[in-house]
N, C-alpha and C. Protein backbone atom coordinates (compact mmCIF):
# COMPACT_ATOMS: atom_id res chain seq x y z
N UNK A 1 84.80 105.32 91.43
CA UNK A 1 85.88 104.32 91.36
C UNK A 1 86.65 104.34 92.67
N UNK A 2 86.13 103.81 93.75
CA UNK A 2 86.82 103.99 95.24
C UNK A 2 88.01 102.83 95.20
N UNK A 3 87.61 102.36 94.42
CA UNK A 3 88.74 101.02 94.71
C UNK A 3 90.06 101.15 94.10
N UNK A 4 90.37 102.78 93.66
CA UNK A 4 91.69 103.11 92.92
C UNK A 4 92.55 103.52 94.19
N UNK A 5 93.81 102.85 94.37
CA UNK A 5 95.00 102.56 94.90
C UNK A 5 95.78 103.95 95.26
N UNK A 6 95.39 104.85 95.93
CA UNK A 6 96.04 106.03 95.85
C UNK A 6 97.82 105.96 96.11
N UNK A 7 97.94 104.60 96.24
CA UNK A 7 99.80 104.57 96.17
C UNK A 7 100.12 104.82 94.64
N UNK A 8 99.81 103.83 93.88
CA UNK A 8 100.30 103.82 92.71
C UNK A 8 99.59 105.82 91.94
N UNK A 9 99.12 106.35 92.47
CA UNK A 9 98.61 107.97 92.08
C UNK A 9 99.78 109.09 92.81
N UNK A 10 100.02 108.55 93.99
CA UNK A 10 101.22 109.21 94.83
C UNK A 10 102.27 108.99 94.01
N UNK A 11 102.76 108.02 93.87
CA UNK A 11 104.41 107.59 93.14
C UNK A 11 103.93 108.35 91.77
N UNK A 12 103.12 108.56 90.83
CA UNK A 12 103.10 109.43 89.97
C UNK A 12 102.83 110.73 90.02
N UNK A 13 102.36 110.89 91.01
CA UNK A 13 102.71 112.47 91.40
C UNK A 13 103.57 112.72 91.66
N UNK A 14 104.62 112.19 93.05
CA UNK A 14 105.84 112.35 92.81
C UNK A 14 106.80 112.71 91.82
N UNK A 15 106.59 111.62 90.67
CA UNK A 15 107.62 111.64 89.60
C UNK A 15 107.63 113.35 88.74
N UNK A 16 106.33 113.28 88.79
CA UNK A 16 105.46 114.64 88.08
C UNK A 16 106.34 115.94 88.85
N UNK A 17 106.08 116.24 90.00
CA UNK A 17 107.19 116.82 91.37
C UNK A 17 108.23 116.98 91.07
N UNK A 18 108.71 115.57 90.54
CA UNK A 18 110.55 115.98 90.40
C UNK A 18 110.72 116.31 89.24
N UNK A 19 110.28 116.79 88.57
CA UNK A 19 110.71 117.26 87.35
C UNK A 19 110.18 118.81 87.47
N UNK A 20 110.19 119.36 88.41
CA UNK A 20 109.98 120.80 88.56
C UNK A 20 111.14 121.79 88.08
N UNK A 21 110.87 122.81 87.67
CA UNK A 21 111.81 123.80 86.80
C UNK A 21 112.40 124.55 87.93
N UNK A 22 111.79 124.63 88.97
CA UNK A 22 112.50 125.42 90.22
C UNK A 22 112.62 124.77 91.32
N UNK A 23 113.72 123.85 91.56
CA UNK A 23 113.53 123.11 93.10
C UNK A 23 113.76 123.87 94.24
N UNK A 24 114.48 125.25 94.62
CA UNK A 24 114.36 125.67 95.38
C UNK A 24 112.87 126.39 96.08
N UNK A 25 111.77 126.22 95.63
CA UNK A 25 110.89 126.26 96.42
C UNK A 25 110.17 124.88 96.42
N UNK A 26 109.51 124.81 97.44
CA UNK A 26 108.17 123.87 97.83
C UNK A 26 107.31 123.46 96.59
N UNK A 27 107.16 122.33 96.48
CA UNK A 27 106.06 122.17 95.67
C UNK A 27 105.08 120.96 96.30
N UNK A 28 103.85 121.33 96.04
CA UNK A 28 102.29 120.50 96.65
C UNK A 28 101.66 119.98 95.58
N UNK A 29 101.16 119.32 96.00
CA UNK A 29 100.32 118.30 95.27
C UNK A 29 98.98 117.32 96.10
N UNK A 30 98.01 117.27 95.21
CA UNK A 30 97.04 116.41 95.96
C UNK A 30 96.81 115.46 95.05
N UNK A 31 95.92 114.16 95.94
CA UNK A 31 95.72 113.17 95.09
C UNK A 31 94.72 112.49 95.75
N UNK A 32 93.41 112.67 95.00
CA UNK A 32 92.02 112.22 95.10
C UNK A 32 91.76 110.86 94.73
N UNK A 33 90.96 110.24 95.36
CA UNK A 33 89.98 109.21 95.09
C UNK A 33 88.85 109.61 95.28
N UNK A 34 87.33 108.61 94.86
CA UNK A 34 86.13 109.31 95.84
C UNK A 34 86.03 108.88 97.24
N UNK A 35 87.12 108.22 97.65
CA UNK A 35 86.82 107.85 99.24
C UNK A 35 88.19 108.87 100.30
N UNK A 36 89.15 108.93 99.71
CA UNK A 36 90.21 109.54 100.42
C UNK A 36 91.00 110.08 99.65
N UNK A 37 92.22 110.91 100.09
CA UNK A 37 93.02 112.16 99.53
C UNK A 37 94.08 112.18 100.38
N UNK A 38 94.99 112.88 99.76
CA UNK A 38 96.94 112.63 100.07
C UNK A 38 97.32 113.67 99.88
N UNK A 39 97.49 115.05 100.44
CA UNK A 39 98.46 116.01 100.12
C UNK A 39 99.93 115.52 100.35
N UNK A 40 100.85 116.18 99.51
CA UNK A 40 101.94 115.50 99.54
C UNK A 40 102.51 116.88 99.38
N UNK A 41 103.81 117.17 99.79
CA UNK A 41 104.83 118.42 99.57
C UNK A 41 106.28 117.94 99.22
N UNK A 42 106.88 118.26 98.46
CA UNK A 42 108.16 118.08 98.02
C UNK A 42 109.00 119.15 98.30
N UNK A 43 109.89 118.85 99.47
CA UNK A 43 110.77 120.03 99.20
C UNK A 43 112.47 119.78 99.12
């Protein structure tokens, strides 16, 4: 499925992110398609 939109996968990872139980550290995240990928860090 290459033709999935890795924006609309980012903004839900994000959301996923902010709801972390400990914001004082870093938190990572990746976000796959089969053509490309987005590490993302929240801090």
């Amino acid at each position: 499925m290459a033709n999935f939109s890795l924006a609309k996968a980012i903004a839900q990872a994000i959301t996923y992110m902010l709801a972390n139980p400990h914001p004082d550290y870093p938190l990572y995240s990746l976000v796959i398609n089969s053509e490309d990928f987005q590490f993302i860090k929240l801090t």
